[in-house]
C-alpha atoms as a PDB file:
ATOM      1  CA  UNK A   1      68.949 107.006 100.801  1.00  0.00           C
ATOM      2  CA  UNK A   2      72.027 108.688 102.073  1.00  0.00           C
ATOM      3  CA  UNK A   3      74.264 110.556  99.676  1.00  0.00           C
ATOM      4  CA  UNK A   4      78.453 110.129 100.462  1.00  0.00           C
ATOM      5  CA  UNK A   5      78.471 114.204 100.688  1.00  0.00           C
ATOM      6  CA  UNK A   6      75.951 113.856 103.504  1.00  0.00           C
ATOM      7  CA  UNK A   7      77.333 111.365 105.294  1.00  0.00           C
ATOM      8  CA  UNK A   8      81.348 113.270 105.009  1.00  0.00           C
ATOM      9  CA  UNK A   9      79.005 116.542 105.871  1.00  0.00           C
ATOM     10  CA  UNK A  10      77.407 115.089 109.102  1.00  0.00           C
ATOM     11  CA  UNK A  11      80.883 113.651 109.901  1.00  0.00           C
ATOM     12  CA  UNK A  12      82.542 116.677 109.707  1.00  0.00           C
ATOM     13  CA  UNK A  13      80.600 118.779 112.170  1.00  0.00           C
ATOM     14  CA  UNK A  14      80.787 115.949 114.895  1.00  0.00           C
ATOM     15  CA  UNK A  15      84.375 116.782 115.197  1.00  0.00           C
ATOM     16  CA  UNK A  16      85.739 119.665 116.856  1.00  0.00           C
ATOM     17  CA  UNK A  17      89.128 121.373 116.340  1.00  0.00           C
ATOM     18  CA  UNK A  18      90.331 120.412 119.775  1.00  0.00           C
ATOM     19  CA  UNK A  19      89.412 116.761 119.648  1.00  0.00           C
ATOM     20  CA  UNK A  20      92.169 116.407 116.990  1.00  0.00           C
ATOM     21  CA  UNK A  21      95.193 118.911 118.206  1.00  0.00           C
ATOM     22  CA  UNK A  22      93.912 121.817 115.694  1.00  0.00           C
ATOM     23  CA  UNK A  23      94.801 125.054 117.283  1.00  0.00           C
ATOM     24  CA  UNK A  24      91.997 127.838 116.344  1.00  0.00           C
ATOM     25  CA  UNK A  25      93.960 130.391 118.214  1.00  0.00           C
ATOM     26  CA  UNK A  26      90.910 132.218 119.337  1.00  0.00           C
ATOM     27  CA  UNK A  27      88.667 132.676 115.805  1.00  0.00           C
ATOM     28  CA  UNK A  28      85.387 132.498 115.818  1.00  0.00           C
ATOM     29  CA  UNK A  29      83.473 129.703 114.084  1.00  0.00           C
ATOM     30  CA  UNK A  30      80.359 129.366 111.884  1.00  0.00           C
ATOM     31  CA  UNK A  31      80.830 125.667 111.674  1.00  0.00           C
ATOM     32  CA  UNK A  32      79.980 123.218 114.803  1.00  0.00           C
ATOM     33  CA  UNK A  33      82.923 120.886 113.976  1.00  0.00           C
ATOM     34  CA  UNK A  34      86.027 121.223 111.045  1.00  0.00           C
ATOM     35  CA  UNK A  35      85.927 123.368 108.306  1.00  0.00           C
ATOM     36  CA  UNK A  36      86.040 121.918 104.939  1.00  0.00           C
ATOM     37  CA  UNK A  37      89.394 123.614 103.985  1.00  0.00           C
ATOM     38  CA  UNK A  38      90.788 121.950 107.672  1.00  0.00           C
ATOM     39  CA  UNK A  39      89.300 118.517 106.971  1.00  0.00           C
ATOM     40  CA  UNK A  40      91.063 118.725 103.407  1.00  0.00           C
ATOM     41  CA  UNK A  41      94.727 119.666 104.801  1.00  0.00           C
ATOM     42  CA  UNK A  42      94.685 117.417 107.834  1.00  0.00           C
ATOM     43  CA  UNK A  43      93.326 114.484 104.940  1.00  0.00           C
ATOM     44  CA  UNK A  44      95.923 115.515 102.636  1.00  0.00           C
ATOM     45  CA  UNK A  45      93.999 116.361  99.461  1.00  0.00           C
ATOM     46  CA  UNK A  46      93.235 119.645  98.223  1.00  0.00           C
ATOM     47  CA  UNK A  47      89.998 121.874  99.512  1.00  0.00           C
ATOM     48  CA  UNK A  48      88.435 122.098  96.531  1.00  0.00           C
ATOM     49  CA  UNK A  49      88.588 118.464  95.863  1.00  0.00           C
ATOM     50  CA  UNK A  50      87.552 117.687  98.982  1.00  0.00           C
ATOM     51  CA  UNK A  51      84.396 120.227  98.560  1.00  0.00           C
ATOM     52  CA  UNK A  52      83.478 118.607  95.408  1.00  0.00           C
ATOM     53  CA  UNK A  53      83.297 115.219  97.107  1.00  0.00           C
ATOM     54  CA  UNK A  54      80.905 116.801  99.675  1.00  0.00           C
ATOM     55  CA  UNK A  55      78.828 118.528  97.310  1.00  0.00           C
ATOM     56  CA  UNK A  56      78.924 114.848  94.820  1.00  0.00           C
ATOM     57  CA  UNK A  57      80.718 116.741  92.221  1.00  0.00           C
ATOM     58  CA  UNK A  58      84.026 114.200  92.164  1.00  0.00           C
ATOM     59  CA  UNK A  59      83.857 111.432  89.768  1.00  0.00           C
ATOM     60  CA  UNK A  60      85.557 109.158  92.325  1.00  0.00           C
ATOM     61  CA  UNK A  61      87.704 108.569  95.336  1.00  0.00           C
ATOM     62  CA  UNK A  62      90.600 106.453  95.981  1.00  0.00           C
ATOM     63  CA  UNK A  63      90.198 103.517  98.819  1.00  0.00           C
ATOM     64  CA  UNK A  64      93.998 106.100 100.161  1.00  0.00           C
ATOM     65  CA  UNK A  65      92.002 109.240 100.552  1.00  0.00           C
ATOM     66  CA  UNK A  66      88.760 107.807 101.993  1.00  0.00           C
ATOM     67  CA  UNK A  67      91.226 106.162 104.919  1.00  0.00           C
ATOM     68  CA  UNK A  68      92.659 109.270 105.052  1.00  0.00           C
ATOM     69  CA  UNK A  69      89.237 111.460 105.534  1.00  0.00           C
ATOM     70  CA  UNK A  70      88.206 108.347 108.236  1.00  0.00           C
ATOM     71  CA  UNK A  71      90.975 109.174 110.285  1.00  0.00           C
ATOM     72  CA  UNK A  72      90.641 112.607 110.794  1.00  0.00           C
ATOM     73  CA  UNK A  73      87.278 112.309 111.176  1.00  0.00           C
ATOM     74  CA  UNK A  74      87.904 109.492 113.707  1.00  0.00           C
ATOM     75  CA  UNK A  75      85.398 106.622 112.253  1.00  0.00           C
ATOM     76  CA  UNK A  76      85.428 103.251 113.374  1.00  0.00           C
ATOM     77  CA  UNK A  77      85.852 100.115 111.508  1.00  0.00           C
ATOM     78  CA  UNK A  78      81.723  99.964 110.694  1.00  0.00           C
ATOM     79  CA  UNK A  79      81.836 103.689 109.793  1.00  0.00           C
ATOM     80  CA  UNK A  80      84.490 103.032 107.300  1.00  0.00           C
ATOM     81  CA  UNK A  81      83.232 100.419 105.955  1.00  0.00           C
ATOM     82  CA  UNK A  82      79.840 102.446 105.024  1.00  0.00           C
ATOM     83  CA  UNK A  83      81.742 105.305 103.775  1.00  0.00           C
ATOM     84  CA  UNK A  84      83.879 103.154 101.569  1.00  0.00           C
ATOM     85  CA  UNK A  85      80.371 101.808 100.003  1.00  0.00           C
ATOM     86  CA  UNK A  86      79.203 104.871  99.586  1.00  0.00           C
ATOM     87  CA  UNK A  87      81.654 105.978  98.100  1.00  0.00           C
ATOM     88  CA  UNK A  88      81.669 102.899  95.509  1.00  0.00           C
ATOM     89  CA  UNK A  89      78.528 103.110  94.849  1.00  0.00           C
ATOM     90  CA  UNK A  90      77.432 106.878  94.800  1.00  0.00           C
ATOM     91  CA  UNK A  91      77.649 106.380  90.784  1.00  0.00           C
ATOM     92  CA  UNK A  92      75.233 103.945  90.798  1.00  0.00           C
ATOM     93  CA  UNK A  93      71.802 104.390  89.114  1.00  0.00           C
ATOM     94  CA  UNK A  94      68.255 104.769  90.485  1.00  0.00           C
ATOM     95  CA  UNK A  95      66.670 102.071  92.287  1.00  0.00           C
ATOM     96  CA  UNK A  96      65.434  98.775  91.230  1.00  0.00           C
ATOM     97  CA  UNK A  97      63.084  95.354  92.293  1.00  0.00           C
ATOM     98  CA  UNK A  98      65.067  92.874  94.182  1.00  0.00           C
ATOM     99  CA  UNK A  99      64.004  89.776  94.210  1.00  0.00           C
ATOM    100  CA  UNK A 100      61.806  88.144  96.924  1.00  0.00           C
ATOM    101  CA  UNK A 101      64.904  86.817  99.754  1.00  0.00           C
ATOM    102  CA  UNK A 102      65.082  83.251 100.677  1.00  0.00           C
ATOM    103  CA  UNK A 103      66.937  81.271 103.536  1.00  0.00           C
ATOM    104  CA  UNK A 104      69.096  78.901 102.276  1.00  0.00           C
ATOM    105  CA  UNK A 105      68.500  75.590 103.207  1.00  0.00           C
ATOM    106  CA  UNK A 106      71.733  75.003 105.605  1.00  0.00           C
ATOM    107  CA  UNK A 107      70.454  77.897 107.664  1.00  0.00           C
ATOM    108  CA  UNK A 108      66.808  76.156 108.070  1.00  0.00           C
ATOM    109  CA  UNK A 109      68.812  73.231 109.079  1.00  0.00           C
ATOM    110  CA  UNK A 110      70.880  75.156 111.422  1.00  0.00           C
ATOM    111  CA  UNK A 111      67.680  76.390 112.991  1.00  0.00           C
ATOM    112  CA  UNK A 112      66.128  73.008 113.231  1.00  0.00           C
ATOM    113  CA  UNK A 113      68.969  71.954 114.935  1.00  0.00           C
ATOM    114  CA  UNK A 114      68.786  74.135 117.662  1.00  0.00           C
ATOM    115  CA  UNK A 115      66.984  73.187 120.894  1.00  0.00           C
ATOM    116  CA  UNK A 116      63.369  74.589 121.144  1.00  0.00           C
ATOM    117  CA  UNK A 117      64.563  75.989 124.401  1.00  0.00           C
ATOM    118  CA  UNK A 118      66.850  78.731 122.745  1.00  0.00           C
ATOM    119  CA  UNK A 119      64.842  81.219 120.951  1.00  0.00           C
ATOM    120  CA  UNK A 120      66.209  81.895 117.213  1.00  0.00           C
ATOM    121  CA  UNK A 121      65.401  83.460 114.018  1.00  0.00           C
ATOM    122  CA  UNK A 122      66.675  83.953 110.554  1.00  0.00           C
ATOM    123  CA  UNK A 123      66.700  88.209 109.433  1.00  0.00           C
ATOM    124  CA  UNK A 124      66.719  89.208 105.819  1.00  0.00           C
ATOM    125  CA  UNK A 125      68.879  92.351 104.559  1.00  0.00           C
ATOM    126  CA  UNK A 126      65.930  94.821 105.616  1.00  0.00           C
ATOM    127  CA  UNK A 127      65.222  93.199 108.797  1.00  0.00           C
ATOM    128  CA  UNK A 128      62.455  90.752 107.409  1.00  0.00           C
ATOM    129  CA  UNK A 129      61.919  87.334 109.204  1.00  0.00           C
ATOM    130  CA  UNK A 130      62.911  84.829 106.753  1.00  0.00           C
ATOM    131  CA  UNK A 131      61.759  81.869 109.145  1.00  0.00           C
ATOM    132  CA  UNK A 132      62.102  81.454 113.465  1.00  0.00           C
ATOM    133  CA  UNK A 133      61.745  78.456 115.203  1.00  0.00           C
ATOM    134  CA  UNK A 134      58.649  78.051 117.474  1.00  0.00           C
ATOM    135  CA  UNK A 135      60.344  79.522 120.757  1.00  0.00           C
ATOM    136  CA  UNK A 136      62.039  82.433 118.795  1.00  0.00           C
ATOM    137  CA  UNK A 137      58.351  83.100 117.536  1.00  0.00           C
ATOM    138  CA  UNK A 138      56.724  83.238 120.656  1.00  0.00           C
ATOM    139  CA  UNK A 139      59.548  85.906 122.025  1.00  0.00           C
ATOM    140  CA  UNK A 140      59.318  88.085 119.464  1.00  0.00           C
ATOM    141  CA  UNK A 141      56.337  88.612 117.855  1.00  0.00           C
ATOM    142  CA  UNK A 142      53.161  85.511 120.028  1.00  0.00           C
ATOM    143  CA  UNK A 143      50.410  88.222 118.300  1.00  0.00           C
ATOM    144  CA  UNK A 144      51.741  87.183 114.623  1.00  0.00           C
ATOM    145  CA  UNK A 145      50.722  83.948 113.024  1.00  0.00           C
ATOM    146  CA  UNK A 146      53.685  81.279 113.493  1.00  0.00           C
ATOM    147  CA  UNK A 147      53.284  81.032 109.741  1.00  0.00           C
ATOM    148  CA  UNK A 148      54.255  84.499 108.966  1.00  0.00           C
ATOM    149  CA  UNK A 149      57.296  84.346 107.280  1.00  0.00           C
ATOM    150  CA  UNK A 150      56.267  81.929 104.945  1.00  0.00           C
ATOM    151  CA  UNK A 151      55.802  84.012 102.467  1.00  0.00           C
ATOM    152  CA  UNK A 152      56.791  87.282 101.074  1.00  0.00           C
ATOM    153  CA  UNK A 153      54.145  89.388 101.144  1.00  0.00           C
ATOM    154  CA  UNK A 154      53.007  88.499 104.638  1.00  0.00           C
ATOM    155  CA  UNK A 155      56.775  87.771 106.680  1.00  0.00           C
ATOM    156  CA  UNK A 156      56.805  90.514 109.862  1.00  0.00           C
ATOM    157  CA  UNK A 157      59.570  93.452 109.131  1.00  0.00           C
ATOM    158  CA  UNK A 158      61.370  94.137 112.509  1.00  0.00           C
ATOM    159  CA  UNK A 159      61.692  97.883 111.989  1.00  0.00           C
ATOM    160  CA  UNK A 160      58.555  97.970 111.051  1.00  0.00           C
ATOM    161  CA  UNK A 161      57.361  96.344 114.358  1.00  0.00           C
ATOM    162  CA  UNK A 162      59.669  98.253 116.219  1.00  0.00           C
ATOM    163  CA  UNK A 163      58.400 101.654 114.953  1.00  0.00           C
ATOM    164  CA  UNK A 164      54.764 101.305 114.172  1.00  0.00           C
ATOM    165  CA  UNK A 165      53.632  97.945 116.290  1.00  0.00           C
ATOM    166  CA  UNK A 166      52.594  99.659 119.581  1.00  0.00           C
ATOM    167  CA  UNK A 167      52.351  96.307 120.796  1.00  0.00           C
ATOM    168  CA  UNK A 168      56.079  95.307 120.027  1.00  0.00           C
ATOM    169  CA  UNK A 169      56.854  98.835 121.602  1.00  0.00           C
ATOM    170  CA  UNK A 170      55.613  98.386 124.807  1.00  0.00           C
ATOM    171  CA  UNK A 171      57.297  94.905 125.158  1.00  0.00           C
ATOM    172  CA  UNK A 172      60.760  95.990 125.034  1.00  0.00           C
ATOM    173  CA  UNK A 173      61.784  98.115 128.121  1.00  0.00           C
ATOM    174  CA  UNK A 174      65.229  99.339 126.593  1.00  0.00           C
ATOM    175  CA  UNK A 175      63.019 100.238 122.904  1.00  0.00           C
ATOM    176  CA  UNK A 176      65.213 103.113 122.902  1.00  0.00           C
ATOM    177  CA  UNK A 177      68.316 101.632 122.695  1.00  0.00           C
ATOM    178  CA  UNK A 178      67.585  98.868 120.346  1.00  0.00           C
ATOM    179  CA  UNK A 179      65.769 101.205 118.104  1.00  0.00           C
ATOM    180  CA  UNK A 180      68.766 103.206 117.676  1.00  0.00           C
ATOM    181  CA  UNK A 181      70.490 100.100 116.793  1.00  0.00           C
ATOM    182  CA  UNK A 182      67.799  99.238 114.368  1.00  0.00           C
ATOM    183  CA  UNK A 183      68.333 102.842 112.191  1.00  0.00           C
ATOM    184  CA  UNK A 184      72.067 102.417 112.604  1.00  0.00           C
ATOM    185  CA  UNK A 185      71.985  98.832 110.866  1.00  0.00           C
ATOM    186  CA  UNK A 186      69.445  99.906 108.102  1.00  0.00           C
ATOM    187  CA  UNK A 187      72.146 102.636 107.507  1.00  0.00           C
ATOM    188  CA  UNK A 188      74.803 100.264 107.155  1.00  0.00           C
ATOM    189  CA  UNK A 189      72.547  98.057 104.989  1.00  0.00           C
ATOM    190  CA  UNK A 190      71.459 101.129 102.430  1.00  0.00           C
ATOM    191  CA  UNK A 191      74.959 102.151 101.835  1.00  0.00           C
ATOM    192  CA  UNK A 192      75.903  98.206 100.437  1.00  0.00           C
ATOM    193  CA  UNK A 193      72.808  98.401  98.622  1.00  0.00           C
ATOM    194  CA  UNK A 194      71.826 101.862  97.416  1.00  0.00           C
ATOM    195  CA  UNK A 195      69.405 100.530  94.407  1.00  0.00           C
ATOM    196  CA  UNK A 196      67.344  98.892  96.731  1.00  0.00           C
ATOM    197  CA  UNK A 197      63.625  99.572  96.115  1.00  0.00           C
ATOM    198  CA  UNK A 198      61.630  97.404  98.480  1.00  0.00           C
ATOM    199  CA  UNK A 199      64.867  99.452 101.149  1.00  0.00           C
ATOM    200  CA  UNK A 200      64.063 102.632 100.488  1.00  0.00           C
ATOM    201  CA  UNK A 201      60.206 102.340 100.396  1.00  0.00           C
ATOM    202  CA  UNK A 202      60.669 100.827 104.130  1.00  0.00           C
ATOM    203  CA  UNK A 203      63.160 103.689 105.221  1.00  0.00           C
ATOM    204  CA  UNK A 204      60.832 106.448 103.741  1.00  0.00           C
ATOM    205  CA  UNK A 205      57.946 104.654 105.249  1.00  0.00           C
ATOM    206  CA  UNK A 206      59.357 104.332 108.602  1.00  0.00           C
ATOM    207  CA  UNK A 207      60.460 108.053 108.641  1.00  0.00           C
ATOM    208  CA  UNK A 208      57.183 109.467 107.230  1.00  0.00           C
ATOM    209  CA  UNK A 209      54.948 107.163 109.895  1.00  0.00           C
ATOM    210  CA  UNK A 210      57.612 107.810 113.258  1.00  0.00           C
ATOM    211  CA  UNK A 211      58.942 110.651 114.545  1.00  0.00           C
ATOM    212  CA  UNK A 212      61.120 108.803 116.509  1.00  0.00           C
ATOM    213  CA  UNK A 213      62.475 107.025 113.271  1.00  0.00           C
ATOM    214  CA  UNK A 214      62.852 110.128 111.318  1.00  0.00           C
ATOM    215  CA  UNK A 215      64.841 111.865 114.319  1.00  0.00           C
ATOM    216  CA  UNK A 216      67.333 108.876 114.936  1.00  0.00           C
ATOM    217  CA  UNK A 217      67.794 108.903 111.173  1.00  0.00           C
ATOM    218  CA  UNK A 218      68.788 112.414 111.229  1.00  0.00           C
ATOM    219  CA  UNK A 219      71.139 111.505 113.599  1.00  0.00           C
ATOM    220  CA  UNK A 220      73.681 109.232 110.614  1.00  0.00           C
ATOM    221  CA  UNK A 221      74.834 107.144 113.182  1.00  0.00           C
ATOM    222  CA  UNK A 222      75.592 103.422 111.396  1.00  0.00           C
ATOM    223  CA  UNK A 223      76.600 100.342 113.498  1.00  0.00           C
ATOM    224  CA  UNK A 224      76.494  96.470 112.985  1.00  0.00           C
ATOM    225  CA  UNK A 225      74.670  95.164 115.411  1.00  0.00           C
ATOM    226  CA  UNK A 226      75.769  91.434 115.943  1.00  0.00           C
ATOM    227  CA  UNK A 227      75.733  91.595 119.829  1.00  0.00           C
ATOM    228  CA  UNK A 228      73.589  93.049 122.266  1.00  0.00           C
ATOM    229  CA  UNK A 229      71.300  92.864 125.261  1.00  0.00           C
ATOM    230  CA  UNK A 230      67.113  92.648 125.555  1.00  0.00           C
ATOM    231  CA  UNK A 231      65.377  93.541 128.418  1.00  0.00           C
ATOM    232  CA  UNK A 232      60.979  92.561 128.197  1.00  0.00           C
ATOM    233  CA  UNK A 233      57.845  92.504 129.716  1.00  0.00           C
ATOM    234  CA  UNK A 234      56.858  89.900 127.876  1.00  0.00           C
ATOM    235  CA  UNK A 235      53.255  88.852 127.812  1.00  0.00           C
ATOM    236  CA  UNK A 236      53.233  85.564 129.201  1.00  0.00           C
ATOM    237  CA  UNK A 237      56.725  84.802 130.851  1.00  0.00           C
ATOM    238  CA  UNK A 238      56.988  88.896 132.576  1.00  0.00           C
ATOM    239  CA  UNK A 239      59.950  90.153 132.861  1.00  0.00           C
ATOM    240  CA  UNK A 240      63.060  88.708 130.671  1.00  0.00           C
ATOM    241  CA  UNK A 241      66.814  89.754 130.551  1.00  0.00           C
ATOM    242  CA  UNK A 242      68.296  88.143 127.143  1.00  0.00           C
ATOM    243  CA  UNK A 243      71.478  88.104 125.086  1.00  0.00           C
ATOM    244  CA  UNK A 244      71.268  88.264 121.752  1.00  0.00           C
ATOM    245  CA  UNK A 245      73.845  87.175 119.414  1.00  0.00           C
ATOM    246  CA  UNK A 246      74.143  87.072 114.977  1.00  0.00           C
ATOM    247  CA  UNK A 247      75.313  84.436 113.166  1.00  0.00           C
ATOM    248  CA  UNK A 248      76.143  85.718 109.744  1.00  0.00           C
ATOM    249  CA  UNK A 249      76.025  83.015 106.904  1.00  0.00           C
ATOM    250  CA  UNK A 250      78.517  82.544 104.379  1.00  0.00           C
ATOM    251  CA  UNK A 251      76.143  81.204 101.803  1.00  0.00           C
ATOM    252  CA  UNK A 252      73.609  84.194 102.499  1.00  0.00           C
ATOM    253  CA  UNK A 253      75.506  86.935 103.636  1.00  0.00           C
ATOM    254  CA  UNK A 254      72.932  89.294 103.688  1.00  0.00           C
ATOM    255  CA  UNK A 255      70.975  87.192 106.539  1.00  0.00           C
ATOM    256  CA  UNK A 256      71.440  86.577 109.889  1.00  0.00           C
ATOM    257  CA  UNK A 257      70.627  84.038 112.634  1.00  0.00           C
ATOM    258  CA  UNK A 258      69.631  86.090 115.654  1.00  0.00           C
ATOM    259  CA  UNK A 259      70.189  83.474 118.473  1.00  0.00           C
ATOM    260  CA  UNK A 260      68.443  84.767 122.151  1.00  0.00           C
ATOM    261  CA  UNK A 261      69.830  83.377 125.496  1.00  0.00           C
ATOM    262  CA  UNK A 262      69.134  84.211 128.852  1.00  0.00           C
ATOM    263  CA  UNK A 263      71.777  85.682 130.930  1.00  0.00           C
ATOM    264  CA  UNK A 264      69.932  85.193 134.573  1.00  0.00           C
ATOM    265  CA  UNK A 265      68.234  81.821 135.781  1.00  0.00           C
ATOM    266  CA  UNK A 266      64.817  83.714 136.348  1.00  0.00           C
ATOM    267  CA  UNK A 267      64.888  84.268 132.309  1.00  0.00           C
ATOM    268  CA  UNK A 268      66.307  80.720 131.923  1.00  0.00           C
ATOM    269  CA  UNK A 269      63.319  79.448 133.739  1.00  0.00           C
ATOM    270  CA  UNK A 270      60.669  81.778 132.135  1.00  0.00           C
ATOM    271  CA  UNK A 271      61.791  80.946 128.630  1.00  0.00           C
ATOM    272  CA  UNK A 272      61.029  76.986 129.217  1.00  0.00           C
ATOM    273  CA  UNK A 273      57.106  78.280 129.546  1.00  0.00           C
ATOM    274  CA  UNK A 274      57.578  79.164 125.952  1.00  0.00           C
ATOM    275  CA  UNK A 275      58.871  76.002 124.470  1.00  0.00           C
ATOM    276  CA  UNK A 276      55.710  74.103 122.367  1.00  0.00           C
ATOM    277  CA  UNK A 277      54.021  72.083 124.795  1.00  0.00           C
ATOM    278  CA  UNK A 278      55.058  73.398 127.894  1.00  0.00           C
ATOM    279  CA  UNK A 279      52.412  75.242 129.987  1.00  0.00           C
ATOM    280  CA  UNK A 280      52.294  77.964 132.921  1.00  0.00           C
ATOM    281  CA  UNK A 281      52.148  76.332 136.458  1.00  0.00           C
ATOM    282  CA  UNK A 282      49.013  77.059 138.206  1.00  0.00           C
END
């Protein structure tokens, strides 16, 4: 799990002197981005407090000098957020069992009440499905059993799929892009909940079994992803161009609704062949 020092560390060297107006007059520089005694003055706190926040040594921080060290270091809204919980929570002790997540029963109704046409389904905090409705199953994952996420032990993870499903892989023709998102969530997600267990057994899996995982985790980019777009090769319906949208669930805030529509009329059309009883013209 990510460490506040690392994350204020990683910050720090993305921004350069002349992104903010600091004149270097010439020196030369050991450091790819601010030093720590620049970050400190242009933050307004002293060097060596600011050096024992890096290096974890500072009991705490106020919510004043966090804004502070996110303005100079030019983080956005998300970013802040994470380094505000990781700064909360850096005290915290080693990691524990959560319990086995369940979706409340307003969000089961609120994916029963969707039409079978419009592809949906309900994410944990770690990215586990919680439950999908038929059509949302057949998008995402046709090669699982429907009855997947019925139970704990056997409900698909989708960074798991993402990074170590070659199948899921080679369905999703911008993987890149929505893998990146992927790490940058889980990032997000470890800093609210640091004690995690079953959180950091999937992020150490995921960067011992993908190199691609473990080099976009290196990277410490965080993000929420709540919007975005899909682009398949989808088994049976070929090629798909699909919104996605999250619904975030004030009685469950750590799950989502992930709701899928099409944003041409060839997708539109294609995503009819996967409603339950529908079948491909011959």
């Amino acid at each position: 799990m990510e460490s506040l020092g690392t994350f204020l560390k990683n910050r720090r060297d993305r921004v350069t002197p002349d992104q903010i107006g600091l004149r270097t007059y010439g020196t030369s520089r050991r450091v790819p981005g601010l030093r720590r005694e620049e970050l400190a003055q242009l933050a307004g706190v002293s060097a060596g407090y600011y050096t024992r926040l890096e290096q974890g040594l500072a009991e705490s921080a106020s919510d004043q000098v966090l804004d502070a060290l996110a303005r100079v270091l030019r983080l956005d809204q998300v970013e802040t957020l994470h380094l505000h919980n990781l700064a909360r929570q850096s005290a915290k002790p080693g990691l524990s069992e959560p319990p086995p997540e369940e979706p409340h029963p307003r969000v089961l109704s609120l994916l029963a009440s969707l039409d079978e046409a419009t592809p949906a389904i309900v994410l944990g905090r770690r990215g586990d499905v919680l439950a999908w409705n038929r059509t949302g199953h057949a998008l995402v994952a046709e090669h699982l059993p429907h009855e997947a996420p019925h139970t704990a032990a056997t409900r698909p993870s989708i960074p798991r799929m993402f990074f170590l499903d070659p199948h899921t892989r080679a369905m999703y023709r911008n993987w890149h892009d929505l893998a990146r998102v992927h790490v940058a969530y889980l990032r997000l997600t470890a800093g609210r909940y640091p004690t995690d267990a079953r959180l950091a057994a999937l992020i150490g899996e995921l960067t011992m079994h993908s190199d691609d995982f473990a080099t976009m985790w290196a990277t410490g980019d965080v993000s929420d992803c709540t919007t975005g777009a899909v682009y398949l090769r989808h088994p049976t319906t070929g090629a798909l161009s699909i919104d996605y949208q999250v619904w975030l669930q004030p009685d469950s805030p750590d799950h989502r609704v992930e709701i899928y529509t099409p944003n041409d009329t060839a997708t539109a059309d294609a995503l009819h062949l996967l409603v339950p009883g529908t079948h491909r013209p011959r």
